[in-house]
Protein backbone atom coordinates (compact mmCIF):
# COMPACT_ATOMS: atom_id res chain seq x y z
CA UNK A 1 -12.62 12.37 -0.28
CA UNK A 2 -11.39 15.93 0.75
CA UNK A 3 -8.99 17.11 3.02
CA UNK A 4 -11.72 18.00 5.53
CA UNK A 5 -13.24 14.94 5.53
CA UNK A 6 -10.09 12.34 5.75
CA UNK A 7 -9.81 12.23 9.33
CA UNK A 8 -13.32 11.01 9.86
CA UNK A 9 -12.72 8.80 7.04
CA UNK A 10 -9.93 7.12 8.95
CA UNK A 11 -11.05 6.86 11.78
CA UNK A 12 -14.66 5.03 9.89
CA UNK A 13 -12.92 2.50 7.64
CA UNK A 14 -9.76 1.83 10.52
CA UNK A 15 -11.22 1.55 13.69
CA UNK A 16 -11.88 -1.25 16.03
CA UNK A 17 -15.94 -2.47 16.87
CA UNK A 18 -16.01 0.49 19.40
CA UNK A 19 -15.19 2.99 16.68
CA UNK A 20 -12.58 4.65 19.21
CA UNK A 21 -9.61 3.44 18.72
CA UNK A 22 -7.59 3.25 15.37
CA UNK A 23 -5.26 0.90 14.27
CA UNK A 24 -1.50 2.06 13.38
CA UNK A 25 -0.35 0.60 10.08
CA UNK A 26 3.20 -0.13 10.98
CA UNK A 27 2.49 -0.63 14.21
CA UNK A 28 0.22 -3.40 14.75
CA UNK A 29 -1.56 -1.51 17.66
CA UNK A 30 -4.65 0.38 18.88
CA UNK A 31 -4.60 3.99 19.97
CA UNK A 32 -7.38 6.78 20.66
CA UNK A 33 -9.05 7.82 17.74
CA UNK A 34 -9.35 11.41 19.45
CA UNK A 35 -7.30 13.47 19.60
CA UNK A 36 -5.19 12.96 16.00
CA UNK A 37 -2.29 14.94 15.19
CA UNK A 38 -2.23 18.39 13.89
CA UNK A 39 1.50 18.97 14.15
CA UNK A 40 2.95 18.46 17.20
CA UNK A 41 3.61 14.78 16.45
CA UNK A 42 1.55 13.92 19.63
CA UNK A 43 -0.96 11.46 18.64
CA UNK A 44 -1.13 9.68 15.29
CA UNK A 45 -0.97 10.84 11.88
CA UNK A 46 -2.14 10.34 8.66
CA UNK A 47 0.61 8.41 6.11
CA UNK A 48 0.03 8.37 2.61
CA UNK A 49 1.79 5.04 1.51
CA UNK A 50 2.35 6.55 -1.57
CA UNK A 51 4.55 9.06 -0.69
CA UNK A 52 4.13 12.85 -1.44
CA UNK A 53 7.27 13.50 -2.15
CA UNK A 54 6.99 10.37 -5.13
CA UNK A 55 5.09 11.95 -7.25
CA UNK A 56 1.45 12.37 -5.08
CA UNK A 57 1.18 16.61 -4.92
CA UNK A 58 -1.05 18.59 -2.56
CA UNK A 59 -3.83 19.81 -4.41
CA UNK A 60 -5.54 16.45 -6.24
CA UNK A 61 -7.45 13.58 -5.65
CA UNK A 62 -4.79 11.23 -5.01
CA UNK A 63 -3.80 13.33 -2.11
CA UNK A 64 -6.76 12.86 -0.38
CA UNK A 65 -7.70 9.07 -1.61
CA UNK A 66 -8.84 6.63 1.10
CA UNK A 67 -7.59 3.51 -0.20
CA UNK A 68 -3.83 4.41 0.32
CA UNK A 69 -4.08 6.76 3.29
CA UNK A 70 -3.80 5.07 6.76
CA UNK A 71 -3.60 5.74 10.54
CA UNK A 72 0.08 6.12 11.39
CA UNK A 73 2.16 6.51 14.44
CA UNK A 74 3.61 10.03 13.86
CA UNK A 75 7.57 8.99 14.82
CA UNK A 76 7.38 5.62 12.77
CA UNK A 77 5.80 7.76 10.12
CA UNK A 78 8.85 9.94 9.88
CA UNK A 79 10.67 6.62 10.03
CA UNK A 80 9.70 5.70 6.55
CA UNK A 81 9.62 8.73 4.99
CA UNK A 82 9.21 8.25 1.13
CA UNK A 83 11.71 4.99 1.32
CA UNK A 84 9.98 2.70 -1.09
CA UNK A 85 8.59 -0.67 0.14
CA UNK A 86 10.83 -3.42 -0.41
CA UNK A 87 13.04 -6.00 2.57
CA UNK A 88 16.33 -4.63 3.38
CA UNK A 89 19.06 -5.73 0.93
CA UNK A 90 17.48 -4.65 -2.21
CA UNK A 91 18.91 -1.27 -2.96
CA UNK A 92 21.91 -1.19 -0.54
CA UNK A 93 23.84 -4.02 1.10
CA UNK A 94 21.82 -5.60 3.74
CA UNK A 95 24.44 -5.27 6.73
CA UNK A 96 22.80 -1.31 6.70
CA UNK A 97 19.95 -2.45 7.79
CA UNK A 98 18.30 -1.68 10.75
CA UNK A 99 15.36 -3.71 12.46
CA UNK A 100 12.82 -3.06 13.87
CA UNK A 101 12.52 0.31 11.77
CA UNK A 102 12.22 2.10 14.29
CA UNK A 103 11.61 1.40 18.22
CA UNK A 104 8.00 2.02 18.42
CA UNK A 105 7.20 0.01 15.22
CA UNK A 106 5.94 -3.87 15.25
CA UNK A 107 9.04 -6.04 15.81
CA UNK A 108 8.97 -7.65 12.05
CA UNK A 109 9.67 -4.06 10.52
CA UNK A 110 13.33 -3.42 9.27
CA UNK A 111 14.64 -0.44 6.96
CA UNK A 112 17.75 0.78 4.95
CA UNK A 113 18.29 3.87 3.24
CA UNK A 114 16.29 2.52 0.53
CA UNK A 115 13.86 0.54 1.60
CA UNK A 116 11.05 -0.34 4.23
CA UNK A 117 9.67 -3.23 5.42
CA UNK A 118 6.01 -2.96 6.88
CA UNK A 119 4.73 -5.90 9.48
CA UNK A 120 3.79 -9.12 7.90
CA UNK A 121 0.42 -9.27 8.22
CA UNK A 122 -0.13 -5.48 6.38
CA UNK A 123 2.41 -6.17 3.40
CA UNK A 124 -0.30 -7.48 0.99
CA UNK A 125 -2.73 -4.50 2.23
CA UNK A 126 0.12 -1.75 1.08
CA UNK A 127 0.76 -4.33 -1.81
CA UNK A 128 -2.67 -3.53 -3.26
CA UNK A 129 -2.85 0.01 -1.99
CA UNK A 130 -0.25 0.68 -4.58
CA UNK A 131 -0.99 -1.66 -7.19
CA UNK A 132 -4.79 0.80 -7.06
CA UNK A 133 -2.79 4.14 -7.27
CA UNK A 134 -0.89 2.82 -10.20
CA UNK A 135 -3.68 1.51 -12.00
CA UNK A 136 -6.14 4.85 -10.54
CA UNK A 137 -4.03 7.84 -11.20
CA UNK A 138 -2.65 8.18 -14.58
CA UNK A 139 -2.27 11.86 -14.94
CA UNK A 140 -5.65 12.25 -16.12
CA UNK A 141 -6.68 13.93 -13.09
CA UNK A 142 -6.72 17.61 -12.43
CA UNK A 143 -3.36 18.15 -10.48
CA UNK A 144 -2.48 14.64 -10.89
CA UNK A 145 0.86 12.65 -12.36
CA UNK A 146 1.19 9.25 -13.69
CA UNK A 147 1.69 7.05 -10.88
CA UNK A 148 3.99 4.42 -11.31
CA UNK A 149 4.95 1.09 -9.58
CA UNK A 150 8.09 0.46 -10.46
CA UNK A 151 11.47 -2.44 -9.76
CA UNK A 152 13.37 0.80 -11.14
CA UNK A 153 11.34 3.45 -9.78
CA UNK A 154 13.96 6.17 -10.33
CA UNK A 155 13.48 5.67 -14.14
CA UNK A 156 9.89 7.20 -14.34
CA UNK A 157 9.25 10.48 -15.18
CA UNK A 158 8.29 13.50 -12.94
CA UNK A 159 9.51 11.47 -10.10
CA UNK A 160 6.36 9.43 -9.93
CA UNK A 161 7.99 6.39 -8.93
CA UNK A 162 7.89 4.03 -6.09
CA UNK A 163 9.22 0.12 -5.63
CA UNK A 164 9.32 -2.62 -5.60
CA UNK A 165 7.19 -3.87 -7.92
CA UNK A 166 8.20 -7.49 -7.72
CA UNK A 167 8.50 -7.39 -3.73
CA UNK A 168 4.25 -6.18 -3.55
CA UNK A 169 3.74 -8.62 -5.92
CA UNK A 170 4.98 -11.26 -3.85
CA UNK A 171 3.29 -9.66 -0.71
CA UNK A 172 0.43 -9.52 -2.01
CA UNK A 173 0.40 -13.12 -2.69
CA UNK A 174 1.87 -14.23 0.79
CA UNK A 175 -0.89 -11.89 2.30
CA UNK A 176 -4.01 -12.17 0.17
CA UNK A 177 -7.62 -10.34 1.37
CA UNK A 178 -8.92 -11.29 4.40
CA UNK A 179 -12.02 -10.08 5.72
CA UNK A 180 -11.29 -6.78 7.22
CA UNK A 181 -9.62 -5.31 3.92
CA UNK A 182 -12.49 -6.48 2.20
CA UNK A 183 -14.42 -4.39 4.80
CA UNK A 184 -12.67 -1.53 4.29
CA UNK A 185 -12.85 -1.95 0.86
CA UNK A 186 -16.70 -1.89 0.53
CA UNK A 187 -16.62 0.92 3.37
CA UNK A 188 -14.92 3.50 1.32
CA UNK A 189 -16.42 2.90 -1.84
CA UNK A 190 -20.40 3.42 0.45
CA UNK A 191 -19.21 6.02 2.76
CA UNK A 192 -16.84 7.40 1.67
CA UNK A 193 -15.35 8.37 -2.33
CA UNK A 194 -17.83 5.42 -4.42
CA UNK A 195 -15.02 3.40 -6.10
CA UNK A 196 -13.04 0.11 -4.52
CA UNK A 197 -9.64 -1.16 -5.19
CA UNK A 198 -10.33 -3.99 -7.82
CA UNK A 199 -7.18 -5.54 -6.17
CA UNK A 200 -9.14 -6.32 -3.06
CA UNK A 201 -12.21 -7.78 -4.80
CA UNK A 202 -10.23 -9.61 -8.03
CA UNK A 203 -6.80 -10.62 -6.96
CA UNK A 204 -5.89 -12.04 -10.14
CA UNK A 205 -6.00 -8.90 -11.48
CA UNK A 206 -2.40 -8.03 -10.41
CA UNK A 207 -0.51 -10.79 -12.25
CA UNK A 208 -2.93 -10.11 -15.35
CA UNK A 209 -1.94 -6.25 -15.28
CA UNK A 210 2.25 -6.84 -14.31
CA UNK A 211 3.39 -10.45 -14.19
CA UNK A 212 5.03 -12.58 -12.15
CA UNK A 213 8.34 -10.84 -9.50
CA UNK A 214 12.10 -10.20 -11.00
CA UNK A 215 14.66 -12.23 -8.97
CA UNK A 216 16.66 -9.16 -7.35
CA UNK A 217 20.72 -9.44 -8.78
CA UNK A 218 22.31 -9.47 -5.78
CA UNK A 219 22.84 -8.11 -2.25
CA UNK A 220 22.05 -4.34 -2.68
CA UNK A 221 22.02 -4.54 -6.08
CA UNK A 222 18.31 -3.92 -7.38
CA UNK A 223 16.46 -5.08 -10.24
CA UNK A 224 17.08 -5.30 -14.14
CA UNK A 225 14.27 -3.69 -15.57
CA UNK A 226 15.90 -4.41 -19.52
CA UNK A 227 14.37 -7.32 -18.85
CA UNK A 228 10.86 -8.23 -18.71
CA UNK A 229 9.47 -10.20 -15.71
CA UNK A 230 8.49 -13.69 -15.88
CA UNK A 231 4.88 -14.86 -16.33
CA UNK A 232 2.73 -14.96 -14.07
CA UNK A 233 2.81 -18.17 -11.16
CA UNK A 234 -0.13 -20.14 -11.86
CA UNK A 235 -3.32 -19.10 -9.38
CA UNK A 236 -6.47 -20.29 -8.12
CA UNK A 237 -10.15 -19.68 -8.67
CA UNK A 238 -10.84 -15.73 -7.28
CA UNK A 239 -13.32 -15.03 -4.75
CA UNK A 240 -15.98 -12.86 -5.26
CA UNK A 241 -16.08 -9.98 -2.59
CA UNK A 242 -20.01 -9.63 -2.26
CA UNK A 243 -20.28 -12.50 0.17
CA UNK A 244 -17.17 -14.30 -0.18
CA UNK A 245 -19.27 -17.55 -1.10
CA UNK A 246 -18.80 -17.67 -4.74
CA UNK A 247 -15.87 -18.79 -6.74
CA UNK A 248 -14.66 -18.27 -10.09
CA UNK A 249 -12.43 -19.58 -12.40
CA UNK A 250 -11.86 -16.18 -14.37
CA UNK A 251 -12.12 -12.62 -14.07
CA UNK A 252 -15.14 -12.46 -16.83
CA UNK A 253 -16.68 -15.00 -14.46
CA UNK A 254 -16.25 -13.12 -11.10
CA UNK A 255 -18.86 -10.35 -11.43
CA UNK A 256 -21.08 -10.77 -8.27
């Protein structure tokens, strides 16, 4: 996709059956589609859930790529910032935590200086939004870095780090696909920039790629990434994302 073309994007792949209203990713809630932001921090905004500022620049595809870009309230937006996604307690005592994130975002939000929590029911959607952009950008790409997803995100280079690893990995077990993300997931691969998230159509992938979670050390402590994470939990069969009728008991065996 190109900068041009990302607000009709979101407002194809994230809108309701009317196609004029958008849902707000931290928000849990429908607003106009028209008009969208262009500044003012009026109307809703575009937020990259991999943060700019963590190692996404200006200038290359990942900028502009649909499958981590959603439609944002523009104050809850600032909200987050580039905290990485994680519950509070994991990078600074949870007593600092404040919840919901902030007033206009859905009631199960909560974030510290370190971290933000997104609503339930879009934790495994961000999980696999990220768990693409790791796998997708490796610094290949013209204008690109090597995106990272990281329990120790501040120990990648360039600053192309974001957590928590182990916390997505657990989201995006608690929250698997459900229909719409698999929507969305054929929608911007047809109409939009021809490739899906593989995360969406093979789960499995993600504990065949990192693992199974770290247990976090303590209250504010973090994650010790000397150590490598525990295998994978056992899973069962994937679903194949053509018509959702067809099971598998491997990826080899999941090509629909």
């Amino acid at each position: 996709s190109t900068e041009a073309d990302v607000w009709d994007a979101l407002i194809g792949v994230d809108s309701d059956a009317s196609g004029q209203n958008v849902k707000l990713v931290y928000n849990n809630t429908f607003v106009p589609a028209t008009p969208y932001d262009q500044g003012t921090c009026e109307y809703w905004n575009r937020e990259h859930l991999w943060s700019r500022s963590l190692g996404v620049g200006s200038t290359g595809k990942d900028n502009t790529d649909i499958h981590h870009l959603r439609p944002c309230d523009c104050n809850v937006n600032s909200a987050r910032s580039n905290l990485y996604f994680g519950a509070c307690g994991t990078g600074v005592p949870a007593a600092e935590c404040t919840s919901p994130a902030h007033r206009e975002a859905a009631i199960d939000t909560e974030k510290d200086s370190k971290s933000f929590l997104p609503p339930a029911d879009h934790r495994g959607d961000i999980a696999r939004a990220i768990l693409y952009m790791d796998l997708r950008y490796d610094g290949d790409d013209a204008n690109s870095l090597d995106l990272v997803v990281s329990d120790c995100p501040k120990t990648v280079p360039n600053g192309a780090g974001i957590g928590y690893l182990s916390q997505l990995l657990q989201w995006h077990l608690e929250d698997p696909p459900d229909a719409e993300e698999i929507q969305r997931n054929g929608e911007v691969c047809a109409d939009w920039q021809g490739n899906r998230n593989p995360f969406v159509d093979y789960p499995e992938l993600a504990s065949t790629y990192h693992g199974g979670s770290r247990p976090l050390l303590g209250d504010g402590l973090g994650y010790d990434c000397t150590v490598s994470p525990p295998p994978s939990p056992p899973t069962g069969p994937g679903v194949c994302s053509d018509d959702n009728s067809r099971s598998c008991s491997s990826i080899d065996q999941c090509l629909c």
